[in-house]
PDB file of N, CA and C in Angstrom:
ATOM      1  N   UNK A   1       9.830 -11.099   5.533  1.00  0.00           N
ATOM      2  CA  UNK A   1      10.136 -10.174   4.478  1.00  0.00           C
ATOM      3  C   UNK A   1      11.538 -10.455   3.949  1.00  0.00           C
ATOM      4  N   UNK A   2      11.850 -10.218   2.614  1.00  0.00           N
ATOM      5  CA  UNK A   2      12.734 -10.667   1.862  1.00  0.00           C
ATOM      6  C   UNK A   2      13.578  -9.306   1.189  1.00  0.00           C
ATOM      7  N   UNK A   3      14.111  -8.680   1.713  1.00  0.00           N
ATOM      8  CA  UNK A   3      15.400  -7.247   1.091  1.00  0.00           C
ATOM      9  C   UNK A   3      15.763  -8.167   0.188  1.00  0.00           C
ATOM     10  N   UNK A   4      16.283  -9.195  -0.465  1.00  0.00           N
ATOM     11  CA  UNK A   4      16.929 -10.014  -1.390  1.00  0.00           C
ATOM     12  C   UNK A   4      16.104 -10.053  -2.759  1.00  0.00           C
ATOM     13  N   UNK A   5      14.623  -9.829  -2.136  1.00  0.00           N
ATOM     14  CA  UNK A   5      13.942  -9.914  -3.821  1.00  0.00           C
ATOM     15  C   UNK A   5      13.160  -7.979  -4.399  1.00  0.00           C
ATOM     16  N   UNK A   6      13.920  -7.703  -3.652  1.00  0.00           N
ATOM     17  CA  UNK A   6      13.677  -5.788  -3.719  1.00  0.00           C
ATOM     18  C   UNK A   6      14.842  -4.927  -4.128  1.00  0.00           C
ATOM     19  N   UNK A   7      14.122  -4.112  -5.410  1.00  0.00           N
ATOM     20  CA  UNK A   7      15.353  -3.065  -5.634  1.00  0.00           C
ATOM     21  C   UNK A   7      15.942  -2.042  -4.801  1.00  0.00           C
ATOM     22  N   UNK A   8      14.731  -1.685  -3.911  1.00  0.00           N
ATOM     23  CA  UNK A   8      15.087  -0.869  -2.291  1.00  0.00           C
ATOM     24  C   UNK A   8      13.743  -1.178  -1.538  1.00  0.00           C
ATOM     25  N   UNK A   9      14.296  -1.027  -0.113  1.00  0.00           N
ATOM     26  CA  UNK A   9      13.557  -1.292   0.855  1.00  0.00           C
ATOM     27  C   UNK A   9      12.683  -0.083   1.361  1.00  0.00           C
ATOM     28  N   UNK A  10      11.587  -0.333   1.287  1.00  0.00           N
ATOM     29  CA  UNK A  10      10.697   0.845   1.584  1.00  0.00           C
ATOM     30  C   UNK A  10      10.532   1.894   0.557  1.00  0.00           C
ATOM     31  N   UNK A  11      10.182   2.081  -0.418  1.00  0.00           N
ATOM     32  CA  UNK A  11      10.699   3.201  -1.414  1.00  0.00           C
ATOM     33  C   UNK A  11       9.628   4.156  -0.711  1.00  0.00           C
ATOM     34  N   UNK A  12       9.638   5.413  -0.597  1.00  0.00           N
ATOM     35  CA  UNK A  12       8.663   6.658  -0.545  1.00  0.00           C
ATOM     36  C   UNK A  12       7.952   6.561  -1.897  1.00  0.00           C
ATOM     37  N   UNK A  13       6.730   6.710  -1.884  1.00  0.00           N
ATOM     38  CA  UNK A  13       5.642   6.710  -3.003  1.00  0.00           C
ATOM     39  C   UNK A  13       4.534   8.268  -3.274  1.00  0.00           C
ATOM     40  N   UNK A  14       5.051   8.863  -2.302  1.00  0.00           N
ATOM     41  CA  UNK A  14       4.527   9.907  -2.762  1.00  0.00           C
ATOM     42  C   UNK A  14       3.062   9.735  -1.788  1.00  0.00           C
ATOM     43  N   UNK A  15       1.857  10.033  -2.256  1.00  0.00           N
ATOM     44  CA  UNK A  15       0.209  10.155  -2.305  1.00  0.00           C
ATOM     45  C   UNK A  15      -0.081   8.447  -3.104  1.00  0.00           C
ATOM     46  N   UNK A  16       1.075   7.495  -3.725  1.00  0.00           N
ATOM     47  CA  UNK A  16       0.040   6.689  -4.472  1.00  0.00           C
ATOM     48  C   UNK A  16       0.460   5.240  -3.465  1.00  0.00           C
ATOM     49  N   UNK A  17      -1.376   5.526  -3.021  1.00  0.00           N
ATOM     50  CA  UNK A  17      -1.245   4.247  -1.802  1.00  0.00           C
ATOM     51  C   UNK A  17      -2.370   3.528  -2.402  1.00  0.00           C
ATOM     52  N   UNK A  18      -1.870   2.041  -2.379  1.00  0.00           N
ATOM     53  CA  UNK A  18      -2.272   0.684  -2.980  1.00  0.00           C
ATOM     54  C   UNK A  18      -3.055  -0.001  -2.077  1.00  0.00           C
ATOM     55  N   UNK A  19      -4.034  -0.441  -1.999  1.00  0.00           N
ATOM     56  CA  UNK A  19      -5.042  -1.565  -1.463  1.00  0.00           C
ATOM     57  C   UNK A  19      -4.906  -3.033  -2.104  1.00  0.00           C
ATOM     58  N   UNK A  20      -4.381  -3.077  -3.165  1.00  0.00           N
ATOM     59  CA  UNK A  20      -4.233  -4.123  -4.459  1.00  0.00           C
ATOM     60  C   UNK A  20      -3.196  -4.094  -5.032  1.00  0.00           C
ATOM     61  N   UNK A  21      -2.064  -4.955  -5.514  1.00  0.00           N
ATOM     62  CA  UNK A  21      -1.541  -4.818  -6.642  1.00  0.00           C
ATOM     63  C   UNK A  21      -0.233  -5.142  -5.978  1.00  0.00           C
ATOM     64  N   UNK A  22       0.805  -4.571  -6.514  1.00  0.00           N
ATOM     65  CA  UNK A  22       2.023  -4.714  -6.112  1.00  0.00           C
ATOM     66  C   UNK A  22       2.752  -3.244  -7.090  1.00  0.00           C
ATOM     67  N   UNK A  23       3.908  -2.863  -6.372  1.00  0.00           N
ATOM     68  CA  UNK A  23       4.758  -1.971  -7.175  1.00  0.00           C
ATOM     69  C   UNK A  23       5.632  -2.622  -7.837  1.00  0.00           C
ATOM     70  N   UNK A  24       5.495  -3.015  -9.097  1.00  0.00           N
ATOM     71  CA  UNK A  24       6.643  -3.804  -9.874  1.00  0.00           C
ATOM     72  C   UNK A  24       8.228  -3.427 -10.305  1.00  0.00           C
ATOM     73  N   UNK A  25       8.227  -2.354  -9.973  1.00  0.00           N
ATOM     74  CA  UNK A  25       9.135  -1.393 -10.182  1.00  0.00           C
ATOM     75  C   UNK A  25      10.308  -2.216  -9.437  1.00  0.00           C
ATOM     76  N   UNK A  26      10.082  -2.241  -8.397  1.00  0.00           N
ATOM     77  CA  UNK A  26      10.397  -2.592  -7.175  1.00  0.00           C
ATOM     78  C   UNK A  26      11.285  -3.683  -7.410  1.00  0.00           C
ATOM     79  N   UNK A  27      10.321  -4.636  -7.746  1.00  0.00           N
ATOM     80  CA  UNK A  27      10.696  -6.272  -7.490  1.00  0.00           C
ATOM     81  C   UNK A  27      11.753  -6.516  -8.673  1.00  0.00           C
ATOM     82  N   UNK A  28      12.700  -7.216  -7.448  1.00  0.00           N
ATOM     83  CA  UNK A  28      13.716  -8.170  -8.282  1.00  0.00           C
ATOM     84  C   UNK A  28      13.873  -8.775  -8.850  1.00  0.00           C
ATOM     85  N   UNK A  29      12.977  -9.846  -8.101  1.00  0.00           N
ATOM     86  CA  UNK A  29      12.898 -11.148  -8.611  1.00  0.00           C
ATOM     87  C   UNK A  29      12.857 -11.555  -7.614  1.00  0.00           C
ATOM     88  N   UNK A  30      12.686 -13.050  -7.294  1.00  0.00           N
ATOM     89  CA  UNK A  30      12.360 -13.986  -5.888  1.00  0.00           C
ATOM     90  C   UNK A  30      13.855 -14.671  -5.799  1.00  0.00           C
ATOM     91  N   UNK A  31      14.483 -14.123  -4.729  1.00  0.00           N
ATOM     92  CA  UNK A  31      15.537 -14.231  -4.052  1.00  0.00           C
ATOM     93  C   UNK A  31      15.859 -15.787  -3.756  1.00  0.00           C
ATOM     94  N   UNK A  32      14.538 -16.757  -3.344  1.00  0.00           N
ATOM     95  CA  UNK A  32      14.586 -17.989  -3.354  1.00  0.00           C
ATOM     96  C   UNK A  32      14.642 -18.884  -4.704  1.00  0.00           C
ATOM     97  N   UNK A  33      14.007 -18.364  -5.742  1.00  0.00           N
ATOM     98  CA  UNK A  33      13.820 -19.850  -7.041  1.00  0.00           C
ATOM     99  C   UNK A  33      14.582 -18.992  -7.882  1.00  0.00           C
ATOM    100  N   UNK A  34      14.968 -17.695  -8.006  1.00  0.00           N
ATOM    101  CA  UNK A  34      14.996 -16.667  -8.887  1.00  0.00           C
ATOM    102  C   UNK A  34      13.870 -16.438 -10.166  1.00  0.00           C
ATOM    103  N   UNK A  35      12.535 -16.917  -9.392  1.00  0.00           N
ATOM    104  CA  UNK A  35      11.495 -16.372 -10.585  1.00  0.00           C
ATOM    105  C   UNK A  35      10.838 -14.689 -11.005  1.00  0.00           C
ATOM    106  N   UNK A  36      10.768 -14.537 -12.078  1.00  0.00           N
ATOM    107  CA  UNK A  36      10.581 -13.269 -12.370  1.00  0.00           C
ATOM    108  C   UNK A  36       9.309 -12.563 -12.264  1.00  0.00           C
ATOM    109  N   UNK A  37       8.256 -13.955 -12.217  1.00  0.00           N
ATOM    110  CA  UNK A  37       6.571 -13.872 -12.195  1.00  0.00           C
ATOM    111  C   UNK A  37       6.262 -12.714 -11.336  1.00  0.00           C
ATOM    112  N   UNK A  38       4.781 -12.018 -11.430  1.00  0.00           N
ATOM    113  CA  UNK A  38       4.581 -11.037 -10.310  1.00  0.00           C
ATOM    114  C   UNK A  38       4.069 -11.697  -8.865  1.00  0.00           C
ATOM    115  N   UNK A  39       4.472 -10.994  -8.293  1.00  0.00           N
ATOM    116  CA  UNK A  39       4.258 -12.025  -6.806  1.00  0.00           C
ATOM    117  C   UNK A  39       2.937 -11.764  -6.936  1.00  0.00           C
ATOM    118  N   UNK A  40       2.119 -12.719  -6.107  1.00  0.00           N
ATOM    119  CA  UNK A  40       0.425 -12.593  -5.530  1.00  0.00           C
ATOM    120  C   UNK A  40       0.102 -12.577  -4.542  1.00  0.00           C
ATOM    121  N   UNK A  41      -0.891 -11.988  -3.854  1.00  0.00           N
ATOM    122  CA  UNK A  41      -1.332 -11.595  -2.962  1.00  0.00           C
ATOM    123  C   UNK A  41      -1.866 -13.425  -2.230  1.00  0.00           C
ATOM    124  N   UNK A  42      -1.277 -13.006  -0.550  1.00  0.00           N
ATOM    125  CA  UNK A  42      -2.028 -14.123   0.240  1.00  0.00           C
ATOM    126  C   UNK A  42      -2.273 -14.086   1.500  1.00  0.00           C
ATOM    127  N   UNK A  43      -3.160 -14.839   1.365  1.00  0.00           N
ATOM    128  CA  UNK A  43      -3.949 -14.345   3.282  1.00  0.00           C
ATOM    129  C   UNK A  43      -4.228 -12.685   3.346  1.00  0.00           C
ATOM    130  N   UNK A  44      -5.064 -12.063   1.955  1.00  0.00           N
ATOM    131  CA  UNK A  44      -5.401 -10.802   2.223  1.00  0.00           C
ATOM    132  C   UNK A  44      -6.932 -11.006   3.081  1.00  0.00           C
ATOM    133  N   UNK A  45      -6.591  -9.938   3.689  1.00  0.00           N
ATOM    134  CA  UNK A  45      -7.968  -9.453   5.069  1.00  0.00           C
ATOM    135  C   UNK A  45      -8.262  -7.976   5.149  1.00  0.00           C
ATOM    136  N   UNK A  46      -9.514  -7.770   5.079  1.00  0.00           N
ATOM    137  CA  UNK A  46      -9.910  -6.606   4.769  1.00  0.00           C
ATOM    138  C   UNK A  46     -10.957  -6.564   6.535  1.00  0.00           C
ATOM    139  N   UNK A  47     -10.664  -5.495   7.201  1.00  0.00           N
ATOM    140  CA  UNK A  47     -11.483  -5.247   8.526  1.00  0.00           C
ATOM    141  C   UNK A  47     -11.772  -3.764   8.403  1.00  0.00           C
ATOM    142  N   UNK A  48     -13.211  -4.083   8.597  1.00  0.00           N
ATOM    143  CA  UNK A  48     -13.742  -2.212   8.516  1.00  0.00           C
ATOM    144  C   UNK A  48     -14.771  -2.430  10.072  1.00  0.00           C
ATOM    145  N   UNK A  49     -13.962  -0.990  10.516  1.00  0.00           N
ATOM    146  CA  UNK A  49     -15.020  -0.553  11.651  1.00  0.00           C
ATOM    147  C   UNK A  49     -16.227   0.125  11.187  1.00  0.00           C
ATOM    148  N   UNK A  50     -17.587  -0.415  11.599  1.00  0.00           N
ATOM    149  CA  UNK A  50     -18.604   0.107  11.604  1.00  0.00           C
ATOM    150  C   UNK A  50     -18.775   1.594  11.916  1.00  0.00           C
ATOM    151  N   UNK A  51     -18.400   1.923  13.046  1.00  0.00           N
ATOM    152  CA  UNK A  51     -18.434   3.046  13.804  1.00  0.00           C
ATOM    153  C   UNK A  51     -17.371   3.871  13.376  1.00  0.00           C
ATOM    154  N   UNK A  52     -16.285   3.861  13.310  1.00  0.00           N
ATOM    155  CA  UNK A  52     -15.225   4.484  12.771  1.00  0.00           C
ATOM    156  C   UNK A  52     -15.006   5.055  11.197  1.00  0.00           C
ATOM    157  N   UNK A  53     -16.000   3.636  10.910  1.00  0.00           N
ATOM    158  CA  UNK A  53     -15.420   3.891   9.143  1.00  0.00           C
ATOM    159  C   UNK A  53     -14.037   3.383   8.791  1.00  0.00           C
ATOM    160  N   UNK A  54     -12.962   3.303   9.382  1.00  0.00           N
ATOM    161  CA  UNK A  54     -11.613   2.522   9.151  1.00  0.00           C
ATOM    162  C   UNK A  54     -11.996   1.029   8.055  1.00  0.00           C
ATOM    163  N   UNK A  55     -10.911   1.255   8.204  1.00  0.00           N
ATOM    164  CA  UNK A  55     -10.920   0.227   6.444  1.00  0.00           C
ATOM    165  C   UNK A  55      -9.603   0.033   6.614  1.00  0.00           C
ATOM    166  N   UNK A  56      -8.923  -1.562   7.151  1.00  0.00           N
ATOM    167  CA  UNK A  56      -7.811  -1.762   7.237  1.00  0.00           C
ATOM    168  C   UNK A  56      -7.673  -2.682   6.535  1.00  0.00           C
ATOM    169  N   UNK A  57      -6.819  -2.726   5.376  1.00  0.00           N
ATOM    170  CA  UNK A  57      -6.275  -3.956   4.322  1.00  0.00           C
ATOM    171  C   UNK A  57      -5.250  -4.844   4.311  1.00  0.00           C
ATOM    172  N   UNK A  58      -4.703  -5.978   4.781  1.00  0.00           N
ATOM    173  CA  UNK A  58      -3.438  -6.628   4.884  1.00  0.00           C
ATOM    174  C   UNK A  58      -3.651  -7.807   4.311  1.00  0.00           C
ATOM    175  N   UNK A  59      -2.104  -7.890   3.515  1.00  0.00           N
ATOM    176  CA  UNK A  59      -1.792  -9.186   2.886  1.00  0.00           C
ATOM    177  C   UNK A  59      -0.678  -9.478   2.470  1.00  0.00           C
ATOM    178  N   UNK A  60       0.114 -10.529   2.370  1.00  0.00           N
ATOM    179  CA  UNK A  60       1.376 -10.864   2.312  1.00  0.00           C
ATOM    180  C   UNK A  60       1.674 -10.965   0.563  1.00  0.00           C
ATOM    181  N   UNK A  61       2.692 -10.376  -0.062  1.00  0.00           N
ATOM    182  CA  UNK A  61       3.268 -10.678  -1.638  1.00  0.00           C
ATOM    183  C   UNK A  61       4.256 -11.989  -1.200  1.00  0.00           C
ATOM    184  N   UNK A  62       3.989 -13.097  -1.824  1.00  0.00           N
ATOM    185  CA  UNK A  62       5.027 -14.285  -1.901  1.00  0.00           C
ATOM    186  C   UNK A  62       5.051 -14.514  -3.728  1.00  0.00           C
ATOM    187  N   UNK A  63       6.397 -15.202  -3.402  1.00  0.00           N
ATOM    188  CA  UNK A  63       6.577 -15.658  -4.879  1.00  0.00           C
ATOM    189  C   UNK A  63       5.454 -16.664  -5.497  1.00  0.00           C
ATOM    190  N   UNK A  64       4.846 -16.536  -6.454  1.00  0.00           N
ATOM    191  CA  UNK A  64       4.283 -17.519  -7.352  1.00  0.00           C
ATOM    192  C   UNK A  64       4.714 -18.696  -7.556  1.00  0.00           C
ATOM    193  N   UNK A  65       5.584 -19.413  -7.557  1.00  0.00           N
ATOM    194  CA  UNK A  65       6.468 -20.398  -7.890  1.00  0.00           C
ATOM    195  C   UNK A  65       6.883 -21.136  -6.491  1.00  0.00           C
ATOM    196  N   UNK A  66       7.468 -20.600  -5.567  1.00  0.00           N
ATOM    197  CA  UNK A  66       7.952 -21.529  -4.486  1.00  0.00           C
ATOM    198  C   UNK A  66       7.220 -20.879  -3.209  1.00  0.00           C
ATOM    199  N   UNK A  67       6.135 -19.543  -3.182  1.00  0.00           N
ATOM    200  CA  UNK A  67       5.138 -19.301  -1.943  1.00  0.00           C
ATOM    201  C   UNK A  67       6.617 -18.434  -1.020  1.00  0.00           C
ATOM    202  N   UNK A  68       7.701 -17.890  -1.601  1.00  0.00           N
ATOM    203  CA  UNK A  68       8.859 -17.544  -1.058  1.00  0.00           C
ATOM    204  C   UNK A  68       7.901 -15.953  -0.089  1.00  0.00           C
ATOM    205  N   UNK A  69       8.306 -15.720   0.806  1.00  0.00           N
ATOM    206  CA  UNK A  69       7.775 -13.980   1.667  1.00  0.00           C
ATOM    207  C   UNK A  69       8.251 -13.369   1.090  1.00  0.00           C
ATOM    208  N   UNK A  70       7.889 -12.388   0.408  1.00  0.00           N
ATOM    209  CA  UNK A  70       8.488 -10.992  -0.107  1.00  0.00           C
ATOM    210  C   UNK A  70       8.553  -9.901   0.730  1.00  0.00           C
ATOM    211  N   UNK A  71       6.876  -9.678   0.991  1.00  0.00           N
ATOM    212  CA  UNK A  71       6.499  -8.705   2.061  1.00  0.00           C
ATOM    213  C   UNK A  71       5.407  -8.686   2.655  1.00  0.00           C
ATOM    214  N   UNK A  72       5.145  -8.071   3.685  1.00  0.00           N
ATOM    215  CA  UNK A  72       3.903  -7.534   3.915  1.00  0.00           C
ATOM    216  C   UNK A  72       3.429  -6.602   3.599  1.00  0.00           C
ATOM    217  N   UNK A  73       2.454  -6.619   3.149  1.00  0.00           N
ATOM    218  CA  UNK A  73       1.681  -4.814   2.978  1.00  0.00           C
ATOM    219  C   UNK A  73       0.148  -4.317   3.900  1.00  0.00           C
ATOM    220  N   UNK A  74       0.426  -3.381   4.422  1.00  0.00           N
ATOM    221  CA  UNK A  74      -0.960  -2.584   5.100  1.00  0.00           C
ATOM    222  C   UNK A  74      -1.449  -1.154   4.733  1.00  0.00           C
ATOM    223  N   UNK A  75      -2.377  -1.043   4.329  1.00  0.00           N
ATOM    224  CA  UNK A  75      -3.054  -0.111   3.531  1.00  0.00           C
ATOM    225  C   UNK A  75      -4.211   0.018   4.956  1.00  0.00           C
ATOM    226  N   UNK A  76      -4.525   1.341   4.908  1.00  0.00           N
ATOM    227  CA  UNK A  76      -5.785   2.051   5.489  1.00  0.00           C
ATOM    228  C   UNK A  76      -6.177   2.812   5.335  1.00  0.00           C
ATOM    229  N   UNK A  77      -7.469   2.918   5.604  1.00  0.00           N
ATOM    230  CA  UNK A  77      -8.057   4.684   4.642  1.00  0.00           C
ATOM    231  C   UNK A  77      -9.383   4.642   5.621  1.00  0.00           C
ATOM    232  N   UNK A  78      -9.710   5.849   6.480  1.00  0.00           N
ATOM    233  CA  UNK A  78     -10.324   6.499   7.282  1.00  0.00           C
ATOM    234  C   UNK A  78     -11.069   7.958   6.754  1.00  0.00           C
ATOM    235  N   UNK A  79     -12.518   8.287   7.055  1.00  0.00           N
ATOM    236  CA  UNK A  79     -12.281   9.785   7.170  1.00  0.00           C
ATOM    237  C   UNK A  79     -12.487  10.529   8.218  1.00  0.00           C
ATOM    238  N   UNK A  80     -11.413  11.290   8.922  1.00  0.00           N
ATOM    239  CA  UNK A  80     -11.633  12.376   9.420  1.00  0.00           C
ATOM    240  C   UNK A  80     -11.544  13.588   9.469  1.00  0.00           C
ATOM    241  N   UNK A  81     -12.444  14.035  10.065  1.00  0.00           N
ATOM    242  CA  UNK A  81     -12.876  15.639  10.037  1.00  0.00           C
ATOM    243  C   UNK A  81     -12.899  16.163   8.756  1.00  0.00           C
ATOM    244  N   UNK A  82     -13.686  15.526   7.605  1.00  0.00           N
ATOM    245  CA  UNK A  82     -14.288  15.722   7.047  1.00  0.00           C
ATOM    246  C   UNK A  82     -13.235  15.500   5.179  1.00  0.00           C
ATOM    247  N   UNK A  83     -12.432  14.571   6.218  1.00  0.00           N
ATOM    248  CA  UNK A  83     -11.343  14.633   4.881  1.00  0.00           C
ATOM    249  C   UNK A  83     -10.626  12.821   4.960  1.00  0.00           C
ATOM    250  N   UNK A  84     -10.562  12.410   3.959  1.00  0.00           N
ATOM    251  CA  UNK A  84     -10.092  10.578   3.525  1.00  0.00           C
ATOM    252  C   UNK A  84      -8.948  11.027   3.870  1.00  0.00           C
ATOM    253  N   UNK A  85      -8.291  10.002   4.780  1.00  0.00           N
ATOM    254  CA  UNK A  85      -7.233   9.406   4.954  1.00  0.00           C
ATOM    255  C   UNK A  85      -6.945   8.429   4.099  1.00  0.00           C
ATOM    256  N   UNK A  86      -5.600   8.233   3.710  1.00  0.00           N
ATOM    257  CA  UNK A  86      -5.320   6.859   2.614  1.00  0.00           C
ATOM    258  C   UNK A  86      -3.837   6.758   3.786  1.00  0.00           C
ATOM    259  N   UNK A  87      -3.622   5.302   3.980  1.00  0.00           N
ATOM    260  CA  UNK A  87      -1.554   5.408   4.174  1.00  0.00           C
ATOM    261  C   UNK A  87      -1.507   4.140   4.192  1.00  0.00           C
ATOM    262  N   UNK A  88      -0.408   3.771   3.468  1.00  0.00           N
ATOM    263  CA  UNK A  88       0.689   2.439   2.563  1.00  0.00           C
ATOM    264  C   UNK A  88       1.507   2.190   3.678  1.00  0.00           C
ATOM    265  N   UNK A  89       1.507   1.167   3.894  1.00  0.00           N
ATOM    266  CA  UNK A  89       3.176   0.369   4.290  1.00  0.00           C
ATOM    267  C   UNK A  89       3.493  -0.720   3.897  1.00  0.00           C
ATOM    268  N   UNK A  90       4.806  -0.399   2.769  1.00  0.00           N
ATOM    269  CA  UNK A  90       5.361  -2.152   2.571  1.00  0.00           C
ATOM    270  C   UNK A  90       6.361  -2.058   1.885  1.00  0.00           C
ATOM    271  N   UNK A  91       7.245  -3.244   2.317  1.00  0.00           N
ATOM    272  CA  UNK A  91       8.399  -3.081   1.630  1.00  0.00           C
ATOM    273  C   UNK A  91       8.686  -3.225   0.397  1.00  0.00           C
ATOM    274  N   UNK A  92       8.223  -4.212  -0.337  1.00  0.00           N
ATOM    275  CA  UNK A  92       7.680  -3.508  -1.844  1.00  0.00           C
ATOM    276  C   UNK A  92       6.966  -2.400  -1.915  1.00  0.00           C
ATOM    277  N   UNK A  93       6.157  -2.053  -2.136  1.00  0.00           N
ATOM    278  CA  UNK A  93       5.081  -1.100  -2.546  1.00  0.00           C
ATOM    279  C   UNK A  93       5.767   0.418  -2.113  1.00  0.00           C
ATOM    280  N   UNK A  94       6.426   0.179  -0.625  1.00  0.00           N
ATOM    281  CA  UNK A  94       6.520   1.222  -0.311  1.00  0.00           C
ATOM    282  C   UNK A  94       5.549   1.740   0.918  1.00  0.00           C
ATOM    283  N   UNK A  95       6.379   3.475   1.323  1.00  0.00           N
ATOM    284  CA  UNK A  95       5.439   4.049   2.006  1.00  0.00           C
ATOM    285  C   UNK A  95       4.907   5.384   1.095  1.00  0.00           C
ATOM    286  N   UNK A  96       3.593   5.423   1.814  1.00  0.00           N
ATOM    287  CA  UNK A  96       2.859   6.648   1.418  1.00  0.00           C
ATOM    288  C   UNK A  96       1.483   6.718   2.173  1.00  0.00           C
ATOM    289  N   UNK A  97       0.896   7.994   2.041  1.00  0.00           N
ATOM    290  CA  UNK A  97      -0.116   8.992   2.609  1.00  0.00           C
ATOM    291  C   UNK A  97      -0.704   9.471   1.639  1.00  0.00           C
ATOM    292  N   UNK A  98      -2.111   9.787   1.615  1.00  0.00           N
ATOM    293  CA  UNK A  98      -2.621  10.854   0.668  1.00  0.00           C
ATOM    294  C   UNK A  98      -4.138  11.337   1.554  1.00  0.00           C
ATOM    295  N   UNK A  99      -4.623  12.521   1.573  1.00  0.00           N
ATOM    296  CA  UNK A  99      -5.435  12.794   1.914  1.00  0.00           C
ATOM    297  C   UNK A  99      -6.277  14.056   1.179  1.00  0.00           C
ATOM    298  N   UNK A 100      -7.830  13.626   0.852  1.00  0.00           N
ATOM    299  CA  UNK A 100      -8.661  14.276   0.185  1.00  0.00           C
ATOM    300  C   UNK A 100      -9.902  15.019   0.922  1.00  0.00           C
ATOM    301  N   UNK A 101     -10.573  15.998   0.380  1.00  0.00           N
ATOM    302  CA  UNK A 101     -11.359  16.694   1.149  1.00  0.00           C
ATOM    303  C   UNK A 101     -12.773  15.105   0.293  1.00  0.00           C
ATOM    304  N   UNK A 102     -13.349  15.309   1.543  1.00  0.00           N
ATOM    305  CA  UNK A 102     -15.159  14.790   1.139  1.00  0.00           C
ATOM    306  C   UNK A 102     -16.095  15.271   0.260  1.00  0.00           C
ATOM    307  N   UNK A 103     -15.436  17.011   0.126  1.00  0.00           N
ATOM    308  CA  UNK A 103     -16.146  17.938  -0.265  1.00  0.00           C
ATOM    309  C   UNK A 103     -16.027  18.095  -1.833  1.00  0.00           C
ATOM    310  N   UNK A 104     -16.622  18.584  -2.509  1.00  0.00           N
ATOM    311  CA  UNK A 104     -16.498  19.141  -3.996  1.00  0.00           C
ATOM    312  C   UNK A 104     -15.579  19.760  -4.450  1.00  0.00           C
ATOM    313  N   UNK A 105     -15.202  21.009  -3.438  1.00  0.00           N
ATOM    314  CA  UNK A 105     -14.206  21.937  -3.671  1.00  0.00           C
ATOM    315  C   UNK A 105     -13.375  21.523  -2.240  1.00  0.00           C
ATOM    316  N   UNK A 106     -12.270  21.738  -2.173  1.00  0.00           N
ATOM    317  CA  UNK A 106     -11.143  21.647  -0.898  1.00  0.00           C
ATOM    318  C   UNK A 106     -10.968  22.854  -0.261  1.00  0.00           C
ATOM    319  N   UNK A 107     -11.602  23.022   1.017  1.00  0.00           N
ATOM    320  CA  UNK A 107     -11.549  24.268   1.427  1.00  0.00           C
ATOM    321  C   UNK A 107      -9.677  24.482   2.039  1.00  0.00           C
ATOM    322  N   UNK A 108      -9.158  23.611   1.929  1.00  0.00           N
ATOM    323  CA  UNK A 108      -7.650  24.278   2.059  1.00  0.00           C
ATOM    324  C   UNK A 108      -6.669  24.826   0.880  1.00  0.00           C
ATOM    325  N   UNK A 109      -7.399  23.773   0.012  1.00  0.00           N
ATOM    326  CA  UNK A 109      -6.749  24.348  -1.584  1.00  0.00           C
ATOM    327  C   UNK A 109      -7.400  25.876  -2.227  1.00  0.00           C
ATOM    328  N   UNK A 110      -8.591  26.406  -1.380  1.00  0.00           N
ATOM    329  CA  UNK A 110      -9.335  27.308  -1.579  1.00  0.00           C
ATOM    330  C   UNK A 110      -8.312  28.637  -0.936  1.00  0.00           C
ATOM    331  N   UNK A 111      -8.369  27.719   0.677  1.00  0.00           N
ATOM    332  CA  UNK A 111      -7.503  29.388   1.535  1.00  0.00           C
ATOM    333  C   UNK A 111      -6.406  29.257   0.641  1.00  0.00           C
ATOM    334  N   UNK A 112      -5.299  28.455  -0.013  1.00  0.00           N
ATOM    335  CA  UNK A 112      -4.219  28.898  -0.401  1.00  0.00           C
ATOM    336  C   UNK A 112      -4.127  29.559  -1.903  1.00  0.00           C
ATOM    337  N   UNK A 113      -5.596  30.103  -2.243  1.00  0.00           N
ATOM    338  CA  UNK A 113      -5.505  30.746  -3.070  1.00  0.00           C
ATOM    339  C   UNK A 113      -5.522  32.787  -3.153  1.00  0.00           C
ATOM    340  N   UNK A 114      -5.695  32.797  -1.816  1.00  0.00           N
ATOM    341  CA  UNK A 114      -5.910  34.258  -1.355  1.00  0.00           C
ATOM    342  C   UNK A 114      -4.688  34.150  -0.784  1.00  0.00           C
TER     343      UNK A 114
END
């Protein structure tokens, strides 16, 4: 991983967690060639448990131009007890969490209405 081609390390993202893409916001530029291109994804691997349902995503951002490390990123998204798990880690992209009911209506967004 490369702090040299990042505007900050780790940014907090809130709920918006990425499986794909990159946070451009972020990026510097490539600390090694100084190219500006968007980095691309490599050696992404996607492993899902049968039984679990887990869905684990990893893949490295390198520069386009000289294959320079930017970062790693790991994304996973699970459901339990009856509600999606989503959570981000990367030093581009950032960290983040988000979690949704399965259901139609959200029975917690429901109690906090009484």
């Amino acid at each position: 991983m490369c702090r040299n081609c990042l505007k900050e390390d780790t940014p907090a993202r809130g709920t918006t967690c990425l499986d794909t893409g990159a946070y451009l916001v972020n990026f510097k530029g490539c600390a090694q060639c100084q190219s500006f291109e968007f980095p691309r994804e490599q050696d992404r691997k996607v492993d899902e448990d049968d039984e679990t349902g887990e869905e684990t995503v990893t893949f490295t951002h390198v520069c386009k131009q000289c294959n320079h490390v930017i970062a790693e990123h790991n994304y996973t998204f699970e459901i339990e007890d009856g509600y999606q798990e989503y959570t981000m880690e990367c030093q581009l992209c950032g960290t983040a969490d988000d979690t949704a009911s399965v259901l139609p209506d959200d029975p917690r967004k429901a109690q906090t209405l009484f």
